[in-house]
C-alpha atoms as a PDB file:
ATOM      1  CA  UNK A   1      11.171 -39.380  -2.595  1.00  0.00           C
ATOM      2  CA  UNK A   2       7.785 -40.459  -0.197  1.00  0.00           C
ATOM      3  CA  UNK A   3       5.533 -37.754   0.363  1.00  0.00           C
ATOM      4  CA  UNK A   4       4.798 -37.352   3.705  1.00  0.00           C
ATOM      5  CA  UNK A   5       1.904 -37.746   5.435  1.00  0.00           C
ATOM      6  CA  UNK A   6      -0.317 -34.832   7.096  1.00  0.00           C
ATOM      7  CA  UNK A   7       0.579 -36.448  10.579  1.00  0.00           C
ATOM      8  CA  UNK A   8       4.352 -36.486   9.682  1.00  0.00           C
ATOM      9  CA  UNK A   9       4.594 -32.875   8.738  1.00  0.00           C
ATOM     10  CA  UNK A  10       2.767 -31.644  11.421  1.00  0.00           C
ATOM     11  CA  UNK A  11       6.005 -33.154  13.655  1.00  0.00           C
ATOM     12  CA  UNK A  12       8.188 -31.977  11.573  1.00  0.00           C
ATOM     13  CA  UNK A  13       8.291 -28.815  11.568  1.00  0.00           C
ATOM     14  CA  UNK A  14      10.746 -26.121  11.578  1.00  0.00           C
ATOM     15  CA  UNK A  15      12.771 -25.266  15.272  1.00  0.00           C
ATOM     16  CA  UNK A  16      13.190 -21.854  14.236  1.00  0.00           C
ATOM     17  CA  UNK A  17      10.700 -19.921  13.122  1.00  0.00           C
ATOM     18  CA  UNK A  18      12.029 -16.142  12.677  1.00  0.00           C
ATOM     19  CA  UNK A  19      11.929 -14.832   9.242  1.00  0.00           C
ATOM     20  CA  UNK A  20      15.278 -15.818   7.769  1.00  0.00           C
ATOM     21  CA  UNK A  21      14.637 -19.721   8.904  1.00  0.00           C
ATOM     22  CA  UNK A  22      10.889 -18.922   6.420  1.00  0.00           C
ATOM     23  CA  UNK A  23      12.139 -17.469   3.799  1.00  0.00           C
ATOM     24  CA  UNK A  24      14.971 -20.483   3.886  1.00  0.00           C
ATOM     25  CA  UNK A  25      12.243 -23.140   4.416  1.00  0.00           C
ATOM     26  CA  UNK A  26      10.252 -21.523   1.047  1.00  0.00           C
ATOM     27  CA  UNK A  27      13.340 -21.700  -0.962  1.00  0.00           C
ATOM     28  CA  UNK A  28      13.856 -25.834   0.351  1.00  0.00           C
ATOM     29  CA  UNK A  29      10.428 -26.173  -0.950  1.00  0.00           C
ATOM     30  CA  UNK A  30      10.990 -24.833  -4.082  1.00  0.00           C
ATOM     31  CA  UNK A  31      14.156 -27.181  -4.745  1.00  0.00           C
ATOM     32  CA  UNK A  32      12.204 -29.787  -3.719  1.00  0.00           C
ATOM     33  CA  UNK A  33       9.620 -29.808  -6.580  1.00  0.00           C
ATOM     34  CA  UNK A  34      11.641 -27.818  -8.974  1.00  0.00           C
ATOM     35  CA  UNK A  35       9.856 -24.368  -9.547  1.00  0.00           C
ATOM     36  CA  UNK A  36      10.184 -21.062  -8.306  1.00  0.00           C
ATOM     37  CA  UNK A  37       6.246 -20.233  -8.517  1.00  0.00           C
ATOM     38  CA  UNK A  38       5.084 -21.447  -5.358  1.00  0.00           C
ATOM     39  CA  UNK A  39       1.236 -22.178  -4.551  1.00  0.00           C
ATOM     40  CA  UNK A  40      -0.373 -22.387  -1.357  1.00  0.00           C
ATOM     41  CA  UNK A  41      -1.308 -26.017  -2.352  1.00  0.00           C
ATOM     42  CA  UNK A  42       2.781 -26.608  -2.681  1.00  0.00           C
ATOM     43  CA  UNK A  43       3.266 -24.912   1.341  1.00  0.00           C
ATOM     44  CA  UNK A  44       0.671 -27.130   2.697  1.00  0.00           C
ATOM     45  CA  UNK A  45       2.075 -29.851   1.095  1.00  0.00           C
ATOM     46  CA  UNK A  46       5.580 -29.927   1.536  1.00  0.00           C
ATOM     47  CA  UNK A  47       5.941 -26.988   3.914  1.00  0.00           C
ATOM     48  CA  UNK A  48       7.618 -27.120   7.402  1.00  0.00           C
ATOM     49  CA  UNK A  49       5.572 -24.143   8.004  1.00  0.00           C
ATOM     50  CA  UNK A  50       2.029 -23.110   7.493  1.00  0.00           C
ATOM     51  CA  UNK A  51       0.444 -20.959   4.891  1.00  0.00           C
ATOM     52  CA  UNK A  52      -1.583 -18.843   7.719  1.00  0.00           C
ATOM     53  CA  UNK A  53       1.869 -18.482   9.488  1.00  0.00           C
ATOM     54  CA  UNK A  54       3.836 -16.653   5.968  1.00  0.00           C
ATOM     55  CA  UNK A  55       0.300 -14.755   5.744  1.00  0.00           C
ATOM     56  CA  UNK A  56       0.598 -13.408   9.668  1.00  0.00           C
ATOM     57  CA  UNK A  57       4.030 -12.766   9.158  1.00  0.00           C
ATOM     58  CA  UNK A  58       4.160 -11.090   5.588  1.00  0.00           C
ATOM     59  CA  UNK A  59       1.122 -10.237   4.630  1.00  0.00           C
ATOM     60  CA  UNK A  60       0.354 -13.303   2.004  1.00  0.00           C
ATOM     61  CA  UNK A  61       2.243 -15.580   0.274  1.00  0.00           C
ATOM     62  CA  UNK A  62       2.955 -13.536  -2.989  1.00  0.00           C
ATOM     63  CA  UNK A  63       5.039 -11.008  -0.465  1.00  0.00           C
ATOM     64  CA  UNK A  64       7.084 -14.199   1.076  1.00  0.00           C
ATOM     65  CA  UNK A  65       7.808 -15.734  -2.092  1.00  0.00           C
ATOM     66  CA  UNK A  66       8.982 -12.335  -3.361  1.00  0.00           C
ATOM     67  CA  UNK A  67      11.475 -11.531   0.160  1.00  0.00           C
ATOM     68  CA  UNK A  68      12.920 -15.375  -0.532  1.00  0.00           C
ATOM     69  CA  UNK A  69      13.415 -14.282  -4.017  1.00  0.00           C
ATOM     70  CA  UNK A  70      11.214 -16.617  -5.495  1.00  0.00           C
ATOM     71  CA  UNK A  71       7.902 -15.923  -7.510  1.00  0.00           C
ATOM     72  CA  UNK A  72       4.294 -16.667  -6.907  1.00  0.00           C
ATOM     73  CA  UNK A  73       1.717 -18.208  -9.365  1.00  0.00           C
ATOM     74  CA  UNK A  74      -0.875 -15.151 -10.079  1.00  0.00           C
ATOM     75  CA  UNK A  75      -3.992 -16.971 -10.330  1.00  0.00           C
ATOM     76  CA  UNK A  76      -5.621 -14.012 -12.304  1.00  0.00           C
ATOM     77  CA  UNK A  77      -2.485 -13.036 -14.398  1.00  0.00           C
ATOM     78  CA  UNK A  78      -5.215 -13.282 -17.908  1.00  0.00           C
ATOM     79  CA  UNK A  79      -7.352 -10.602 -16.270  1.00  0.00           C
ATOM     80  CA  UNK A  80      -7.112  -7.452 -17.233  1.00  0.00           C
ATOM     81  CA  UNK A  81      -6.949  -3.833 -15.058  1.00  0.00           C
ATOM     82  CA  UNK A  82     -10.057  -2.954 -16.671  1.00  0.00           C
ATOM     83  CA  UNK A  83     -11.930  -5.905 -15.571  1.00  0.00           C
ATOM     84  CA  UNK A  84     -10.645  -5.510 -11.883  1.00  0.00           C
ATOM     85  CA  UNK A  85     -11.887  -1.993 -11.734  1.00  0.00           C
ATOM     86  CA  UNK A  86     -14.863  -2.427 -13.271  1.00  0.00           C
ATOM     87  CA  UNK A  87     -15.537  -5.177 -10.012  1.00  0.00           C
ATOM     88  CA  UNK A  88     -13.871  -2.485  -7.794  1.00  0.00           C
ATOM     89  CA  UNK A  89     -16.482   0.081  -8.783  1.00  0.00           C
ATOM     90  CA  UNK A  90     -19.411  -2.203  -8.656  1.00  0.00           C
ATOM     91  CA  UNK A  91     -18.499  -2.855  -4.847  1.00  0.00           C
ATOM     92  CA  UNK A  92     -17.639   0.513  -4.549  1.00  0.00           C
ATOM     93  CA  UNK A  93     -21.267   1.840  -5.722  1.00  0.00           C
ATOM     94  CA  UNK A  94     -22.498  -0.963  -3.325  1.00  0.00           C
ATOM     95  CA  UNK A  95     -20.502   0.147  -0.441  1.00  0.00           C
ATOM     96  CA  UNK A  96     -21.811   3.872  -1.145  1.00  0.00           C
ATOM     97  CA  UNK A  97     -25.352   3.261  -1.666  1.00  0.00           C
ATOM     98  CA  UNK A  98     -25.672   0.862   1.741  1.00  0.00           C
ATOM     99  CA  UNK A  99     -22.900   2.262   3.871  1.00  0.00           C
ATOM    100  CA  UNK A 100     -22.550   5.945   2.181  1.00  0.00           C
ATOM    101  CA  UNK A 101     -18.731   5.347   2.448  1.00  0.00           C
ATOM    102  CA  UNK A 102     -15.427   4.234   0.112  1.00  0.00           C
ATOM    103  CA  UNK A 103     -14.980   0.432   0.284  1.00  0.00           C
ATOM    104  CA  UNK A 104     -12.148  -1.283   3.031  1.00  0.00           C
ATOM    105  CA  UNK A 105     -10.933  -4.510   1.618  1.00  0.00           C
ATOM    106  CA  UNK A 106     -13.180  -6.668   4.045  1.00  0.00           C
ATOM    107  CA  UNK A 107     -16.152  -5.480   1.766  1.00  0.00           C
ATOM    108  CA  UNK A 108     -14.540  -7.716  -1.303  1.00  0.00           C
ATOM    109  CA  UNK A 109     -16.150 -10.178   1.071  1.00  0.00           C
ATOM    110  CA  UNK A 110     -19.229  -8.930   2.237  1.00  0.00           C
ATOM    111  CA  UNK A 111     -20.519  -8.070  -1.408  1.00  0.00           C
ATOM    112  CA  UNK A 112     -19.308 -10.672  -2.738  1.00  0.00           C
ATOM    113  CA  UNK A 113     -16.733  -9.904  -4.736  1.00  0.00           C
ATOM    114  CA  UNK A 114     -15.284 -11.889  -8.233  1.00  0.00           C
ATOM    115  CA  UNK A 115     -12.005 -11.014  -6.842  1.00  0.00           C
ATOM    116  CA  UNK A 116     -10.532 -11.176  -3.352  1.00  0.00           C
ATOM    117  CA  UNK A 117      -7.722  -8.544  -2.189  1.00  0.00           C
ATOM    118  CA  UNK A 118      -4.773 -10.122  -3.241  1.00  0.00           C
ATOM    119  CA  UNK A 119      -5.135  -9.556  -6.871  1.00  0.00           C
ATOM    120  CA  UNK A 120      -5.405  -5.649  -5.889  1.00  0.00           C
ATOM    121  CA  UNK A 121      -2.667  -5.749  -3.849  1.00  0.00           C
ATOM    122  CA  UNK A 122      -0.049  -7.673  -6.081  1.00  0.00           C
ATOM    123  CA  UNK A 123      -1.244  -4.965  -9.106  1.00  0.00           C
ATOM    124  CA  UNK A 124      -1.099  -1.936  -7.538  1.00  0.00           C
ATOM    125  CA  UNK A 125       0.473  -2.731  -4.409  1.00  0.00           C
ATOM    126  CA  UNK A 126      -1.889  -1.190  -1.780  1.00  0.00           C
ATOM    127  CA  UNK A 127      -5.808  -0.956  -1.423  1.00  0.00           C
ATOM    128  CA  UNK A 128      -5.481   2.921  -0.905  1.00  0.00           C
ATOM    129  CA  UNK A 129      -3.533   2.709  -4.643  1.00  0.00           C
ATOM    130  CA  UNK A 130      -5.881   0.309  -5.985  1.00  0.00           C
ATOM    131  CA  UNK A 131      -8.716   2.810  -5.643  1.00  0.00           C
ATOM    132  CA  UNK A 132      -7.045   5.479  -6.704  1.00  0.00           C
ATOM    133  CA  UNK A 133      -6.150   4.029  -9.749  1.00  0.00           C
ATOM    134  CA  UNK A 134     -10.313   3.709 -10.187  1.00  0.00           C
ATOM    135  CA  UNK A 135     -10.881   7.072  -9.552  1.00  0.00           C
ATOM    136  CA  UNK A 136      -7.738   8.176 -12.515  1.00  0.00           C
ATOM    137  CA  UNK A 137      -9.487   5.274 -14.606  1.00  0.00           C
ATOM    138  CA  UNK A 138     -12.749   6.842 -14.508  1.00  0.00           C
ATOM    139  CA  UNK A 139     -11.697  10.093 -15.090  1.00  0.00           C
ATOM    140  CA  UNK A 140      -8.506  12.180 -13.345  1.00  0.00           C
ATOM    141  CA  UNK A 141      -9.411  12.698  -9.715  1.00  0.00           C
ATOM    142  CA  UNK A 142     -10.112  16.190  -7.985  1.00  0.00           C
ATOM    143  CA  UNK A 143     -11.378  17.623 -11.317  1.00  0.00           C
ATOM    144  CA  UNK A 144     -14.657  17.334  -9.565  1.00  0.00           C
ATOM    145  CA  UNK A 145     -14.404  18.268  -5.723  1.00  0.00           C
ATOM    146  CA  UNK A 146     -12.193  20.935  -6.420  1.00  0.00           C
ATOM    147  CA  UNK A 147     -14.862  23.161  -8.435  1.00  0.00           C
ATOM    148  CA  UNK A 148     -17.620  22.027  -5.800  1.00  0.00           C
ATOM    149  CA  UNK A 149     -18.343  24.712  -4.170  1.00  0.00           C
ATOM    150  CA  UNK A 150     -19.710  23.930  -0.343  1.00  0.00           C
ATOM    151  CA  UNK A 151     -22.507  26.291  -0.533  1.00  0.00           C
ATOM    152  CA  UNK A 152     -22.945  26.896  -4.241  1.00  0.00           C
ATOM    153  CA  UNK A 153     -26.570  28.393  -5.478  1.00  0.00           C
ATOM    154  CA  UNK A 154     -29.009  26.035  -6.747  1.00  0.00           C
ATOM    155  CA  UNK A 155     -29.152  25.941 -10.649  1.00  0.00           C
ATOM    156  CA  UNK A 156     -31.696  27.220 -12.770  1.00  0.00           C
ATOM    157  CA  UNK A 157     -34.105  24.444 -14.654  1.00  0.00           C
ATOM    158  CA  UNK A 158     -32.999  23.988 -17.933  1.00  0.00           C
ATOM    159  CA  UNK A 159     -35.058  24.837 -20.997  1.00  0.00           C
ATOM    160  CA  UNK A 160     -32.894  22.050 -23.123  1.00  0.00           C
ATOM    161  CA  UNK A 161     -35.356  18.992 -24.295  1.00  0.00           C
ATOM    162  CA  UNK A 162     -34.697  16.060 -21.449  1.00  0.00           C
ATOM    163  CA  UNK A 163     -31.886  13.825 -22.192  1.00  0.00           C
ATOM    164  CA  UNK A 164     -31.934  10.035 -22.031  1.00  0.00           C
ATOM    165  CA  UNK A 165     -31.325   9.042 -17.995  1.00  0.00           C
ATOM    166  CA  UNK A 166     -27.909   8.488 -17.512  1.00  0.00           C
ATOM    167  CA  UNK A 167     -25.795   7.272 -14.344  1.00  0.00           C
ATOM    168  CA  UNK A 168     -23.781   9.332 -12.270  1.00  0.00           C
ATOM    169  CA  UNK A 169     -20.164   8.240 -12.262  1.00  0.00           C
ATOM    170  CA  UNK A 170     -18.824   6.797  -9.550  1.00  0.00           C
ATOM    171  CA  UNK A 171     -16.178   9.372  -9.131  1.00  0.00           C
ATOM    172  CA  UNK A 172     -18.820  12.431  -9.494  1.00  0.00           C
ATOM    173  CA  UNK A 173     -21.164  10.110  -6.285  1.00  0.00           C
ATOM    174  CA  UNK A 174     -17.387  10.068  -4.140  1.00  0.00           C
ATOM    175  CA  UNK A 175     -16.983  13.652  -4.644  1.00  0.00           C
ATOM    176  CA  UNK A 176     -20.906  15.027  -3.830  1.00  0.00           C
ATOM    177  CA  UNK A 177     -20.746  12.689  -0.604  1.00  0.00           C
ATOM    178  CA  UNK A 178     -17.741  14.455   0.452  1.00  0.00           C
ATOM    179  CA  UNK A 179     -19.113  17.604   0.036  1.00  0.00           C
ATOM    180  CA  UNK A 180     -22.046  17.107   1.384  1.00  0.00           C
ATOM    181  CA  UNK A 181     -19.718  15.343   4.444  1.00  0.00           C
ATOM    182  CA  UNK A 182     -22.428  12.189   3.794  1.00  0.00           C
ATOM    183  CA  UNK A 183     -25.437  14.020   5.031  1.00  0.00           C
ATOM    184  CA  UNK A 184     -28.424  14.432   3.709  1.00  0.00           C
ATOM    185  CA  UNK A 185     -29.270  18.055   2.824  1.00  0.00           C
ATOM    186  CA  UNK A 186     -33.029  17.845   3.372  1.00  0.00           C
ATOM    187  CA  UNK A 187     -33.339  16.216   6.994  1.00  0.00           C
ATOM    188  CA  UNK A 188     -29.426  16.404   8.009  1.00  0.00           C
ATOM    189  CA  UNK A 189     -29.443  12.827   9.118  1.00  0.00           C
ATOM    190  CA  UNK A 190     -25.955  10.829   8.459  1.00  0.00           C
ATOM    191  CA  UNK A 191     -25.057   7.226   8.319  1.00  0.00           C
ATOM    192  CA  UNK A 192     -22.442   8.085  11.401  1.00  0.00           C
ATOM    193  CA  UNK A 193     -25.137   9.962  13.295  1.00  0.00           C
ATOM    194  CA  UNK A 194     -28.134   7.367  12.293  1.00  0.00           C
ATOM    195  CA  UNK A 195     -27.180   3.841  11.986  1.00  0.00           C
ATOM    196  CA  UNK A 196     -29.012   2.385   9.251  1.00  0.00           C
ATOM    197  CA  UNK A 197     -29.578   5.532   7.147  1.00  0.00           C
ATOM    198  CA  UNK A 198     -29.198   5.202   3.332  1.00  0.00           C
ATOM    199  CA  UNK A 199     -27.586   8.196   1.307  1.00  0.00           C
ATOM    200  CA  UNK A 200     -27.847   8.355  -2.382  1.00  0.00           C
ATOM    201  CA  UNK A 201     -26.665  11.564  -5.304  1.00  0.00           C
ATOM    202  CA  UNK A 202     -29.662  13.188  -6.034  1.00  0.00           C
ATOM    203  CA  UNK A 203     -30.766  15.654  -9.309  1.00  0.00           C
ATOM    204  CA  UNK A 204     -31.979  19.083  -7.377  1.00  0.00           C
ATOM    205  CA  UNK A 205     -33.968  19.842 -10.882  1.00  0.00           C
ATOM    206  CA  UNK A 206     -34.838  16.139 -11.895  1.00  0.00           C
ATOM    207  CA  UNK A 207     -33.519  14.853 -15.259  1.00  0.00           C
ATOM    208  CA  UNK A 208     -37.175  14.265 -16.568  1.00  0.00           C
ATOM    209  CA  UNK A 209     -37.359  17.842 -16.128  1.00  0.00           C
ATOM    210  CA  UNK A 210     -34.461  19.006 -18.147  1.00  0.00           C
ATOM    211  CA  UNK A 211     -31.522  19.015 -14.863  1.00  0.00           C
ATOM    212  CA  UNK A 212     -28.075  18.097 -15.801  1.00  0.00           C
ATOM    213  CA  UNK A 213     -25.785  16.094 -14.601  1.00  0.00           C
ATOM    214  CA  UNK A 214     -23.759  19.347 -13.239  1.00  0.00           C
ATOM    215  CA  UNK A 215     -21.939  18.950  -9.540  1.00  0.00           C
ATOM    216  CA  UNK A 216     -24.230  21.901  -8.804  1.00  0.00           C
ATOM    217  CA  UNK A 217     -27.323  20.030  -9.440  1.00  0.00           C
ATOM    218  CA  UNK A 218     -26.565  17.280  -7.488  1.00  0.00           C
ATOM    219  CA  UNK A 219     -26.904  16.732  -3.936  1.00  0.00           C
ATOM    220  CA  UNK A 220     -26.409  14.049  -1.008  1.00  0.00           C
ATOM    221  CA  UNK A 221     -30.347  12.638   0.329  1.00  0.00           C
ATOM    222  CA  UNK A 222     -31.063   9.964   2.243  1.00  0.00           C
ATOM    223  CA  UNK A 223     -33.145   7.440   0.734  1.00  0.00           C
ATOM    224  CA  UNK A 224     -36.272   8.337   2.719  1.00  0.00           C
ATOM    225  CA  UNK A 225     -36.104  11.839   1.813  1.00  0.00           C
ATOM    226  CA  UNK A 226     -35.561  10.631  -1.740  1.00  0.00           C
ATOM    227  CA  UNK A 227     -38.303   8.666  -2.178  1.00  0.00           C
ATOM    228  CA  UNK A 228     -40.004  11.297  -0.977  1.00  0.00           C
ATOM    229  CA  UNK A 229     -39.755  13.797  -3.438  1.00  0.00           C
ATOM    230  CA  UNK A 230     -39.865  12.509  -6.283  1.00  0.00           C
ATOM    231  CA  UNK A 231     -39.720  14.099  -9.378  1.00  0.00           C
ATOM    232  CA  UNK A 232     -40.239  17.820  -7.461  1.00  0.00           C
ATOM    233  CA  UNK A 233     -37.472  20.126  -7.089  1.00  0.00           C
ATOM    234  CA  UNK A 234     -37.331  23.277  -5.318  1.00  0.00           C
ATOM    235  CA  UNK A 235     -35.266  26.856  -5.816  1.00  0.00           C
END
């Protein structure tokens, strides 16, 4: 059989183009070359429709192929969940230290991302579930914000030896910036309310000075007001 050309397949194209007449032309294409794990390579190529058409219509590819029954080739079936949360939380602590909010799936993009959406979306079928299953992977969510206190009393210094600096979780940073509602508890500035405004977790009673990585010794600052103080601390 001749393959056709790009200027033949753009006339020939399909006459009706509701859903049924897709998911009909995908299953033609997969006859045609004989396998049932379609890639976008294969609808370009032999396709009487395009690839951005199956994406406006159902959401990608992968969900096509799977409506016409058929199966589509996971291009990062050999990596594992940990690895894709592990690059979930680095864009996540990106997204909170610059933006002071949870990542959308257009910041896979704009940080630059090993991974794009799709992968997120085929394992755990919805960005909302993908980051959940971050938040259970780095420890079980609402363990934190629900023994935050909003206006709990600033802890005492500790007379313990200071520990080795250590990073605050990403699910411990989620849960102080939503208790703190993303403002900064020394000036009261916001990302919403001042565009451009960093926020970071702060130590009330630094760690060089024997403060813990307790909810109640951590607080939302801006990075001005951060930078600011330093290694001082106040009751």
């Amino acid at each position: 059989m001749r393959q056709q050309t790009p200027s033949e397949r753009v006339l020939d194209r399909l006459a009706d183009y509701s859903n049924q007449s897709l998911l009909d032309e995908l299953r033609r294409v997969a006859g045609v070359i004989g396998t049932q794990a379609l890639t976008r390579s294969d609808i370009e190529k032999h396709a009487k429709c395009s690839y951005s058409l199956l994406k406006q219509r159902f959401g990608g590819l992968h969900a096509a192929l799977k409506a016409a029954g058929l199966t589509a080739q996971d291009l990062h079936r050999n990596v594992s969940d940990e690895e894709m949360l592990r690059e979930l939380a680095r864009i996540w602590d990106l997204v909170l230290t610059h933006e002071g909010r949870r990542p959308f799936h257009r910041d896979l993009v704009k940080y630059k991302s090993k991974f794009s959406r799709s992968p997120y979306y085929r394992r755990w079928g919805s960005w909302i579930k993908a980051c959940e299953a971050l938040l259970e992977w780095e420890g079980k969510p609402g363990e934190i914000s629900s023994r935050i206190p909003a206006d709990a009393d600033t802890p005492k210094p500790s007379t313990r030896l200071p520990r080795r600096k250590r990073a605050i979780s990403l699910r411990v940073r989620y849960a102080i910036f939503l208790r703190d509602r993303f403002t900064c508890k020394l000036c009261g500035r916001s990302p919403s309310s001042s565009p451009g405004i960093v926020v970071n977790v702060d130590h009330i009673i630094p760690e060089s000075k024997g403060g813990t990585l307790d909810p109640l010794n951590l607080r939302c600052v801006c990075e001005e007001c951060n930078l600011g103080k330093g290694d001082l601390f106040e009751f």
